[in-house]
Each structure stands twice: as C-alpha cells, then as structure tokens.
N, C-alpha and C. Protein backbone atom coordinates (compact mmCIF):
# COMPACT_ATOMS: atom_id res chain seq x y z
N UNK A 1 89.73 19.21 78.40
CA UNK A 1 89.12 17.90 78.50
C UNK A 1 87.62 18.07 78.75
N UNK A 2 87.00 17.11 77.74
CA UNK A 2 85.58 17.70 78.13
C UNK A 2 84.82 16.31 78.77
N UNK A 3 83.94 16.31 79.59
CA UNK A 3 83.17 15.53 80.97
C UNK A 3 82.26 14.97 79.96
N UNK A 4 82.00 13.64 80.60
CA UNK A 4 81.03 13.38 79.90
C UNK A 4 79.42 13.44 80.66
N UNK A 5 78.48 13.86 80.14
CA UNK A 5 76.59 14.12 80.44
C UNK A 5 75.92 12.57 80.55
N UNK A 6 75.62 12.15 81.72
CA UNK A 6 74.95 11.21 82.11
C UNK A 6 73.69 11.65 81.74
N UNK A 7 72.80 10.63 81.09
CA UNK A 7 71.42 11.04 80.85
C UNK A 7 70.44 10.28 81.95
N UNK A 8 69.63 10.56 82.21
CA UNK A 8 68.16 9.66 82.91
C UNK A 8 68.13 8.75 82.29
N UNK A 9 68.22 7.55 82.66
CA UNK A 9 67.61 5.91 81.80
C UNK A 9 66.30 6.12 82.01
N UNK A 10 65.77 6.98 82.60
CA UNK A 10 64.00 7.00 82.23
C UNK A 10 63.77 7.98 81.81
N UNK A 11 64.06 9.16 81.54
CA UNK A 11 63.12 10.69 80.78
C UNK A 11 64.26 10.85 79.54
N UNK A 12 65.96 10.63 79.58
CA UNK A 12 66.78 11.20 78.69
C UNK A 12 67.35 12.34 79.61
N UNK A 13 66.90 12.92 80.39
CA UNK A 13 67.42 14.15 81.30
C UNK A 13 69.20 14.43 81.29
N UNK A 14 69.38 15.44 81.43
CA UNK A 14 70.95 15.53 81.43
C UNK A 14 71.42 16.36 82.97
N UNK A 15 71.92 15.12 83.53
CA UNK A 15 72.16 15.63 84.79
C UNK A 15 73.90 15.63 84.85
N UNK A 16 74.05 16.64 85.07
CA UNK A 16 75.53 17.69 84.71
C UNK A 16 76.17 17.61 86.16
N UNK A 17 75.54 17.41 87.60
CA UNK A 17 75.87 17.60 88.43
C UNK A 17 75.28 16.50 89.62
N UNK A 18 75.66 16.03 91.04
CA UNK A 18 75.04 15.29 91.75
C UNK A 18 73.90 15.30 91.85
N UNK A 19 73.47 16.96 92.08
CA UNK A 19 71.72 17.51 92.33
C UNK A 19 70.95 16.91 91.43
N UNK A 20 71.46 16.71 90.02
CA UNK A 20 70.36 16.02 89.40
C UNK A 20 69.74 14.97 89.46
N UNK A 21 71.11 13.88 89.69
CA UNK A 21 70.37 12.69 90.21
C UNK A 21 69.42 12.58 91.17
N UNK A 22 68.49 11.20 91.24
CA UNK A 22 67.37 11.35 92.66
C UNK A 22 68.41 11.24 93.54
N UNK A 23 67.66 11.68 94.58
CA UNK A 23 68.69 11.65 95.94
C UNK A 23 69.52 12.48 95.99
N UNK A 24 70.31 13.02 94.65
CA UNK A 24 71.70 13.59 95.06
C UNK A 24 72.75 12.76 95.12
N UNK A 25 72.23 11.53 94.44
CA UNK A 25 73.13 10.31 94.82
C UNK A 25 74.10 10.01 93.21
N UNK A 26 75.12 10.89 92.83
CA UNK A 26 75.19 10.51 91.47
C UNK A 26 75.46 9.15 90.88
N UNK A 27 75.58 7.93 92.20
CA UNK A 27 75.45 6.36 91.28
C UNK A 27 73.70 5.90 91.01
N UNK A 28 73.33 7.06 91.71
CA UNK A 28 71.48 6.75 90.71
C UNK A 28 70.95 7.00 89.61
N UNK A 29 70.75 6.02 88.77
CA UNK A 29 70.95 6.06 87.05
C UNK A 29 69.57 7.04 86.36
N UNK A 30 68.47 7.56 87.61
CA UNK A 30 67.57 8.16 87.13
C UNK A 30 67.63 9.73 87.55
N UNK A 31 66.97 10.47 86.97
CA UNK A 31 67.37 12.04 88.08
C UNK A 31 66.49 12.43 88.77
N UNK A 32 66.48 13.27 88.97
CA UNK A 32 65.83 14.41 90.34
C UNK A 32 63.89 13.99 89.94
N UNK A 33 63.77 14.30 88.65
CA UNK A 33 61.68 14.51 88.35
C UNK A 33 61.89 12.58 88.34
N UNK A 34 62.43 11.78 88.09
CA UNK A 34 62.23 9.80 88.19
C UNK A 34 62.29 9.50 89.16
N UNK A 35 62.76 10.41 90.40
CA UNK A 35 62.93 9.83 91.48
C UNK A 35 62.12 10.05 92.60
N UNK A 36 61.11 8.94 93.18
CA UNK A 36 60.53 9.55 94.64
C UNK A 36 61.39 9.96 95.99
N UNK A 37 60.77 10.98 96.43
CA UNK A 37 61.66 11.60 97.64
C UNK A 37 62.06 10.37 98.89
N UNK A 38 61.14 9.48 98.80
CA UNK A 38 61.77 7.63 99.41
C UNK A 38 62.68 6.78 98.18
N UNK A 39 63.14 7.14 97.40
CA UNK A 39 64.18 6.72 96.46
C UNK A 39 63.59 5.51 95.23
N UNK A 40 62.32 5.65 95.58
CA UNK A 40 61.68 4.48 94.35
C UNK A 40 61.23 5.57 93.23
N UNK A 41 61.14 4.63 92.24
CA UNK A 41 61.41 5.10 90.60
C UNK A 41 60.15 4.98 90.35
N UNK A 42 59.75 6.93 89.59
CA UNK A 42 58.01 6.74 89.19
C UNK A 42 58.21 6.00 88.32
N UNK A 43 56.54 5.65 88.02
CA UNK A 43 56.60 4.49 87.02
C UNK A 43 56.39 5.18 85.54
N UNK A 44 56.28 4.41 84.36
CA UNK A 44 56.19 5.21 83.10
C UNK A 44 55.16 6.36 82.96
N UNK A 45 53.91 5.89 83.50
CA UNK A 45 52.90 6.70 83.00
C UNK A 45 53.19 7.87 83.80
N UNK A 46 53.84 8.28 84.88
CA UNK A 46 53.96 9.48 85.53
C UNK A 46 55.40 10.10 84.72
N UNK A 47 56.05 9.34 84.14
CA UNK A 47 57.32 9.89 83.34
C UNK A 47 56.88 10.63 82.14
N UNK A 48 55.89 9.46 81.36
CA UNK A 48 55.23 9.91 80.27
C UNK A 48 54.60 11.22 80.54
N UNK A 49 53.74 11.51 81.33
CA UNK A 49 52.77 12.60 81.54
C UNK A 49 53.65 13.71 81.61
N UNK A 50 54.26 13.98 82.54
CA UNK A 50 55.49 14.83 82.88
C UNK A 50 56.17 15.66 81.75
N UNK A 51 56.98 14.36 80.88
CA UNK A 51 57.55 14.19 79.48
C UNK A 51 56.11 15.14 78.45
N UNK A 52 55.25 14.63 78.63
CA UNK A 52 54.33 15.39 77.63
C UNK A 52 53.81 16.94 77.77
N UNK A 53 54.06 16.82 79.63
CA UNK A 53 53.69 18.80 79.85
C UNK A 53 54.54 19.25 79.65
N UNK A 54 55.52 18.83 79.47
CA UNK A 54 56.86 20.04 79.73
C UNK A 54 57.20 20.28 78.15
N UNK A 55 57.01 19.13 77.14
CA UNK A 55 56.64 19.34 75.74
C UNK A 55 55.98 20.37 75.47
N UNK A 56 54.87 20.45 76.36
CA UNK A 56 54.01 21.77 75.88
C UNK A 56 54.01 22.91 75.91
N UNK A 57 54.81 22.48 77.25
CA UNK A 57 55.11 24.25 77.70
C UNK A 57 56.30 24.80 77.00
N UNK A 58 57.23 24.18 77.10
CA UNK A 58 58.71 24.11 76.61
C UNK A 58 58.87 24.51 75.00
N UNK A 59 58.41 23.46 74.34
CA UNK A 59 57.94 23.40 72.64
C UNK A 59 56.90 23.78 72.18
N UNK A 60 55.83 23.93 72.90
CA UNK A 60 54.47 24.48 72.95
C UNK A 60 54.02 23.51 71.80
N UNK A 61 53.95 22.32 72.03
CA UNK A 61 53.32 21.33 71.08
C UNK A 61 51.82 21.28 71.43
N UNK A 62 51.20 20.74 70.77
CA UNK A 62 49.57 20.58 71.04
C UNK A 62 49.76 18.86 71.81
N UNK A 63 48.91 18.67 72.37
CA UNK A 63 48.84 17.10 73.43
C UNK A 63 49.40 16.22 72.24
N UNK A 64 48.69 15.87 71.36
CA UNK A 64 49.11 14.75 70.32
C UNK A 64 50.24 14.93 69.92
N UNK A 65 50.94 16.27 69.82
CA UNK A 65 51.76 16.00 69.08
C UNK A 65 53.21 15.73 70.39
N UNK A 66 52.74 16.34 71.52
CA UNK A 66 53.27 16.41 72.53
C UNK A 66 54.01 14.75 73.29
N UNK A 67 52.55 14.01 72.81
CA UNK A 67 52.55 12.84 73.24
C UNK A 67 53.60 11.76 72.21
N UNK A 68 53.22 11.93 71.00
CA UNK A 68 53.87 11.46 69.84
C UNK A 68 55.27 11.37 70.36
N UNK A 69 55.70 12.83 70.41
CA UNK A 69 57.37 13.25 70.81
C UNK A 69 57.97 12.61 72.16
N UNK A 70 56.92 12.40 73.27
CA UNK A 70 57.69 11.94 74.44
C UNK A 70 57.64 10.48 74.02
N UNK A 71 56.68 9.74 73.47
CA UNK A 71 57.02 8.56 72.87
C UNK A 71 58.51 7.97 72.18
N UNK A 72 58.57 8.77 71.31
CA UNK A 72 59.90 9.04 70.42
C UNK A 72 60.92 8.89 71.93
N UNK A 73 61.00 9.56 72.55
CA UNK A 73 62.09 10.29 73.49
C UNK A 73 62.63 9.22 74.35
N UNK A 74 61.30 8.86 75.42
CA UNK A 74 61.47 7.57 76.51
C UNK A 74 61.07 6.17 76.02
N UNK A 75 60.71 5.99 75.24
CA UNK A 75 59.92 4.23 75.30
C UNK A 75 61.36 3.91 74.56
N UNK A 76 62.63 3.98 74.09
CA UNK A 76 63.59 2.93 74.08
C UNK A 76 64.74 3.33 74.99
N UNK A 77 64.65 4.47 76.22
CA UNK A 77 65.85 4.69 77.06
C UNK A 77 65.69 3.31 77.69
N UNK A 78 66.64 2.97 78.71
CA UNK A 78 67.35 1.90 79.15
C UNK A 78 65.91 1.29 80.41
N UNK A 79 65.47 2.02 81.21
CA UNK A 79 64.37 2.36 81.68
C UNK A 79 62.90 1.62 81.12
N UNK A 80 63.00 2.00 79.96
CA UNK A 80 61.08 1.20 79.35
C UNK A 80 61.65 0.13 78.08
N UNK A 81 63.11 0.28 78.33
CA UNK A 81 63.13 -0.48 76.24
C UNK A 81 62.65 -1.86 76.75
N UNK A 82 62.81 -2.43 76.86
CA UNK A 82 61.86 -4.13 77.33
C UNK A 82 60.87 -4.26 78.02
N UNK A 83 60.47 -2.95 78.95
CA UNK A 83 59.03 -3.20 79.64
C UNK A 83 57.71 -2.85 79.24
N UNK A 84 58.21 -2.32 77.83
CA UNK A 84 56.09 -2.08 77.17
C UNK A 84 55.93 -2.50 76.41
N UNK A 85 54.72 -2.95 76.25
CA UNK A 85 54.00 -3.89 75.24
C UNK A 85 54.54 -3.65 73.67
C-alpha cells in the first residue's frame, strides 16, 4: 500500500513525515522553510526568494531563469492562487 505525499500549499514541498510540516504539526498545510518558528506563514516574496535560490543552487539556473521556474511552481499552489495580482 502506498501513502500518500502531502505537498506545501505554499512552495509545493513534499513533506513525507511530521518534521516537515511547520511546527511538526502534521495538520499544518505549509512545511518546515513556510513556516515561522511563532507559527505564522512567510509571506510570498520570502517563499518566492527562497524558491528562486534553491533553483540555483539545486538546478543551477541563472536568476531569470530561476525566477521564471519558481513562478511556474508557486503562484497557482493553494497558498497564492487568488492572492496575486
């Protein structure tokens, strides 16, 4: 029987285990990098930024193209799909 992978409603993240979620709390719909250590949810532009270094390092994209891709990734999870312009 195979489990099913809760993702981050704000980055896409795949949190496999409690630890991922913020808090440790697995009914918190965001994970461990969305969550402040007081339990409030960064806001996009610190998701975005995040989303775009780890592009770089990870995929070794150049910024634009880096940026392009986290676009793609987060602006319709559950998280930003109705809150940006």
């Amino acid at each position: 029987m195979q489990s099913t992978v809760i993702t981050c409603e704000s980055c896409g993240y795949p949190m496999r285990a409690p630890e991922d979620h913020g808090l440790s709390d697995p009914t918190n719909p965001r994970c461990r990098y969305c969550t402040n250590p007081d339990g409030s949810y960064k806001p996009y532009n610190e998701v975005f930024e995040a989303t775009v270094s780890a592009l770089m390092a990870q995929k070794h994209l150049k910024r634009r193209d880096a940026e392009r891709t986290a676009h793609s990734l987060i602006d319709n999870l559950p998280a930003w799909r109705n809150q940006l312009p």
